[in-house]
Protein backbone atom coordinates (compact mmCIF):
# COMPACT_ATOMS: atom_id res chain seq x y z
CA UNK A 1 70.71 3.04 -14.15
CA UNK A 2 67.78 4.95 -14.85
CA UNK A 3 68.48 8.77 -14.40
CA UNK A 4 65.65 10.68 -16.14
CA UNK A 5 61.08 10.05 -15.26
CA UNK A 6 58.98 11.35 -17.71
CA UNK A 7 55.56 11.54 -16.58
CA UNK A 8 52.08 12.74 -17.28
CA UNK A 9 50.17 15.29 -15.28
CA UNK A 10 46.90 14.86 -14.99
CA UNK A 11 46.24 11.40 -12.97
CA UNK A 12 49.81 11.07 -11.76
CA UNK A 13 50.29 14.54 -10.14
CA UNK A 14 47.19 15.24 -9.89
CA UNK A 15 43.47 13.95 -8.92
CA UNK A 16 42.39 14.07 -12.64
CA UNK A 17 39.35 15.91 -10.41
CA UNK A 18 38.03 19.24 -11.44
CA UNK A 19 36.89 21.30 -8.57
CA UNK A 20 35.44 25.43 -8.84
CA UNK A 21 38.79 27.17 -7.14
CA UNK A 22 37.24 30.52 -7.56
CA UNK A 23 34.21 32.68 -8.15
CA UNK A 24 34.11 36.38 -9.19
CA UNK A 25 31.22 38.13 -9.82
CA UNK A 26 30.55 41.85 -11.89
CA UNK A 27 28.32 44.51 -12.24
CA UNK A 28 24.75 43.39 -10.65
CA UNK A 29 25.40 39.96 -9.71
CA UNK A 30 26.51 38.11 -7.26
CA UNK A 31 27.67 34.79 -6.60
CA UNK A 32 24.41 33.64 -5.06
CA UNK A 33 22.11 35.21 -7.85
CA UNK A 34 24.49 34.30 -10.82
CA UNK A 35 25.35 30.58 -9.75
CA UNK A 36 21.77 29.15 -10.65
CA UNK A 37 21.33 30.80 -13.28
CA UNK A 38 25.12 28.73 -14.88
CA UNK A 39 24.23 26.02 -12.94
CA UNK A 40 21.12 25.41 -14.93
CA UNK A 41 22.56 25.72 -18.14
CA UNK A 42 25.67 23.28 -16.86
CA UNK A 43 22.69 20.68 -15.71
CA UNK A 44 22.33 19.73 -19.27
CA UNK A 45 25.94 19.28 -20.10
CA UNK A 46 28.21 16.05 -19.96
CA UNK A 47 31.06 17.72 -20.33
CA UNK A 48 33.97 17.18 -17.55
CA UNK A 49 34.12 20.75 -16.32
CA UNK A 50 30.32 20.79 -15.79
CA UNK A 51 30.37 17.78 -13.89
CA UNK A 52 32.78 20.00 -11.95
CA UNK A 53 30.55 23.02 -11.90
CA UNK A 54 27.50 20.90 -11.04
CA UNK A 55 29.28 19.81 -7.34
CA UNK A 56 28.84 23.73 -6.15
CA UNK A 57 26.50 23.52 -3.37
CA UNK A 58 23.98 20.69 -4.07
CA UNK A 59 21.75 22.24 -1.67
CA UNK A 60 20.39 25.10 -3.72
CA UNK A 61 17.42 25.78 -6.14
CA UNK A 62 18.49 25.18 -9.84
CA UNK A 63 15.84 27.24 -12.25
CA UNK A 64 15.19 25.08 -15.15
CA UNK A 65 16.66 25.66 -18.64
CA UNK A 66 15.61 25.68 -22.13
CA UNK A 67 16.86 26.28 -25.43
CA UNK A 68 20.34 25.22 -24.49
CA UNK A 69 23.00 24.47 -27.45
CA UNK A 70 26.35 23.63 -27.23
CA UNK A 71 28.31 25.60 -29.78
CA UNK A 72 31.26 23.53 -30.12
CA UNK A 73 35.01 24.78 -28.57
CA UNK A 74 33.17 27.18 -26.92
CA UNK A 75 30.16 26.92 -24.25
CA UNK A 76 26.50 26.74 -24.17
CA UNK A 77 23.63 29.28 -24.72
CA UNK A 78 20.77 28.96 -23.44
CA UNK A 79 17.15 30.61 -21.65
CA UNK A 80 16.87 30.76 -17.56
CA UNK A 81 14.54 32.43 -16.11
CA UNK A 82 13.76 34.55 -19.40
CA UNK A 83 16.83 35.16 -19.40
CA UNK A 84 19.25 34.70 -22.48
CA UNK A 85 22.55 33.04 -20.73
CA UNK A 86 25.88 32.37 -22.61
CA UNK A 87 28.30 30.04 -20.65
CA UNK A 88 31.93 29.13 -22.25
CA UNK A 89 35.57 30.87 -23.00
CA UNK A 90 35.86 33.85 -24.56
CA UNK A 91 35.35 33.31 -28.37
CA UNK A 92 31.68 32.86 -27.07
CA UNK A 93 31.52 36.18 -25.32
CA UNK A 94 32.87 37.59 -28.60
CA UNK A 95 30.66 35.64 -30.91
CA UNK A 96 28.02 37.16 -28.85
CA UNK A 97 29.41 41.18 -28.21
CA UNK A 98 29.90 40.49 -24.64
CA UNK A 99 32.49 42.62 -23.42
CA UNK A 100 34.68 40.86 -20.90
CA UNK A 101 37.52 42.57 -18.49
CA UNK A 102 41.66 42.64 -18.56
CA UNK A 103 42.04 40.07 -15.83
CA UNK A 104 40.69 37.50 -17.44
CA UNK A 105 44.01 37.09 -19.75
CA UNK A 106 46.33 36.12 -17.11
CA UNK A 107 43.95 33.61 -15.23
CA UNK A 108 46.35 30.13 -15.01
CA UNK A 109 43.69 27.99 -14.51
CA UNK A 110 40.79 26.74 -16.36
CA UNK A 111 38.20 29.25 -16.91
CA UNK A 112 34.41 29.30 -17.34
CA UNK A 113 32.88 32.89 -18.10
CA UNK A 114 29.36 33.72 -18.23
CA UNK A 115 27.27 36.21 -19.98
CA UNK A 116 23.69 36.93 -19.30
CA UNK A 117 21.49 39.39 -21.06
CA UNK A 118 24.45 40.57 -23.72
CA UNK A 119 26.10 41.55 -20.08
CA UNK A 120 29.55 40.18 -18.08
CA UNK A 121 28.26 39.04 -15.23
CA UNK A 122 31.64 37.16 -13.87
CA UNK A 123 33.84 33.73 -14.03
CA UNK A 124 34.56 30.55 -12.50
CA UNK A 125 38.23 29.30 -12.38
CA UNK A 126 38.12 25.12 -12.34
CA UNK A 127 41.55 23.61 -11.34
CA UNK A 128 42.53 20.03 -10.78
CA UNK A 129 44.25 19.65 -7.48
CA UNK A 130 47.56 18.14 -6.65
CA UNK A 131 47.48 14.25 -4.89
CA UNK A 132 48.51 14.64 -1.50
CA UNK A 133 51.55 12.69 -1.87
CA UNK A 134 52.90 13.94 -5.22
CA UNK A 135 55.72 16.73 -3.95
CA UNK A 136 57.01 14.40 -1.33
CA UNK A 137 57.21 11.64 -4.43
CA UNK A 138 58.98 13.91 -6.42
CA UNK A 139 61.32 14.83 -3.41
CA UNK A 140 62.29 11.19 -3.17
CA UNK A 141 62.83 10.51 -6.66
CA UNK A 142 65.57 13.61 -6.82
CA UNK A 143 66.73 12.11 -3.18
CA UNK A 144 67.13 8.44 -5.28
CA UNK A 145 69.35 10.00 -7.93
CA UNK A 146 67.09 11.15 -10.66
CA UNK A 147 68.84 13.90 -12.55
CA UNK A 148 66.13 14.70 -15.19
CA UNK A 149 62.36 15.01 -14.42
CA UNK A 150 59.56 15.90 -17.07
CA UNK A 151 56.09 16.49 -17.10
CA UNK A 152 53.54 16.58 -20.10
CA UNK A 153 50.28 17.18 -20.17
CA UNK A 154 47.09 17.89 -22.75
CA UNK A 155 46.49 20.90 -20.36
CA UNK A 156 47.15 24.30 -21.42
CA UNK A 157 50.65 25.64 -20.64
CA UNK A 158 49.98 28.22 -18.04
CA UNK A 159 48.61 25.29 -15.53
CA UNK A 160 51.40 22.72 -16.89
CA UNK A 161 53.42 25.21 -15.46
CA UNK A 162 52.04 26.19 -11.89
CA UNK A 163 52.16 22.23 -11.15
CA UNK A 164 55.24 21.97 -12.31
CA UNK A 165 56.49 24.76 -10.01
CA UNK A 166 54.62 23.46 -7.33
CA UNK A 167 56.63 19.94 -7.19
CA UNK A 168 59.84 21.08 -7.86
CA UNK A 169 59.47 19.77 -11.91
CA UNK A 170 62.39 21.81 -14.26
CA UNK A 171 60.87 20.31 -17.25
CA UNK A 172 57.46 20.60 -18.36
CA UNK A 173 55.66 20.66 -21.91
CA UNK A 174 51.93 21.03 -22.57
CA UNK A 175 49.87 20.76 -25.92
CA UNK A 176 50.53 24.03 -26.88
CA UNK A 177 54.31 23.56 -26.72
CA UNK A 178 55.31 19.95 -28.52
């Protein structure tokens, strides 16, 4: 009689798909002034999230980049446009003075933020989404007689959290909290 699921997040629950869910802009720029300038710095990264960033509107005109570094557990730096650009979380605005704002800190999801010219010029929020059919599975497992559900994940605990709210999951750990 099994009576408790313990399950991963990211694959089973969700797509294991990053996708932009938002884009705010500060000061100067806008979305449409500020998005080639990241996207050209993201061109030369492998990393998952710029794969993500890289699917926003394939259509447009992406300046070229140079200089760009990766400085590791934080983002990239590079030129665009003559332009010095600084793409990554915010221990890379700080290594660089670049003062950030308030609502940054309670952002759930993944979040990109970008500097350019020692200024804030906004952030991109990248979430995985849900699989179509993963509240109605969870539904049916509770309907079936499972008592005890968990969820783990590698993802930081804020999103752990939304998803599990979002299917109806009591228990749910992340990296930051096993």
């Amino acid at each position: 009689e099994v009576n408790t699921i313990v399950m991963d997040k990211t694959g089973t629950v969700t797509k294991g798909v990053f996708k932009i869910s938002e884009i705010k802009t500060f000061g100067e720029w806008k979305e449409e002034t500020m998005m080639p300038i990241l996207l050209a710095i993201e061109s030369k990264s492998t990393h998952p999230i710029a794969k993500a960033i890289m699917e926003y509107h394939t259509d447009i005109s992406i300046p070229n980049a140079s200089d760009v570094k990766e400085i590791a557990g934080k983002g990239l730096t590079g030129l665009v446009q003559g332009k010095n650009v600084v793409v990554g979380n915010q221990k890379l605005m700080q290594q660089f003075n670049i003062d950030t704002i308030k609502e940054i800190e309670s952002v759930v999801d993944s979040i990109v933020l970008v500097g350019i010219d020692g200024v804030f010029a906004g952030y991109l929020t990248i979430a995985d989404e849900l699989k179509e059919e993963a509240k109605a599975s969870i539904e049916s497992l509770k309907r079936e007689g499972i008592k005890s559900l968990m969820m783990l994940s590698g993802d930081k605990d804020s999103i752990t959290q939304k998803v599990a709210a979002q299917l109806g999951i009591e228990k749910a750990r992340s990296e930051e909290h096993t």
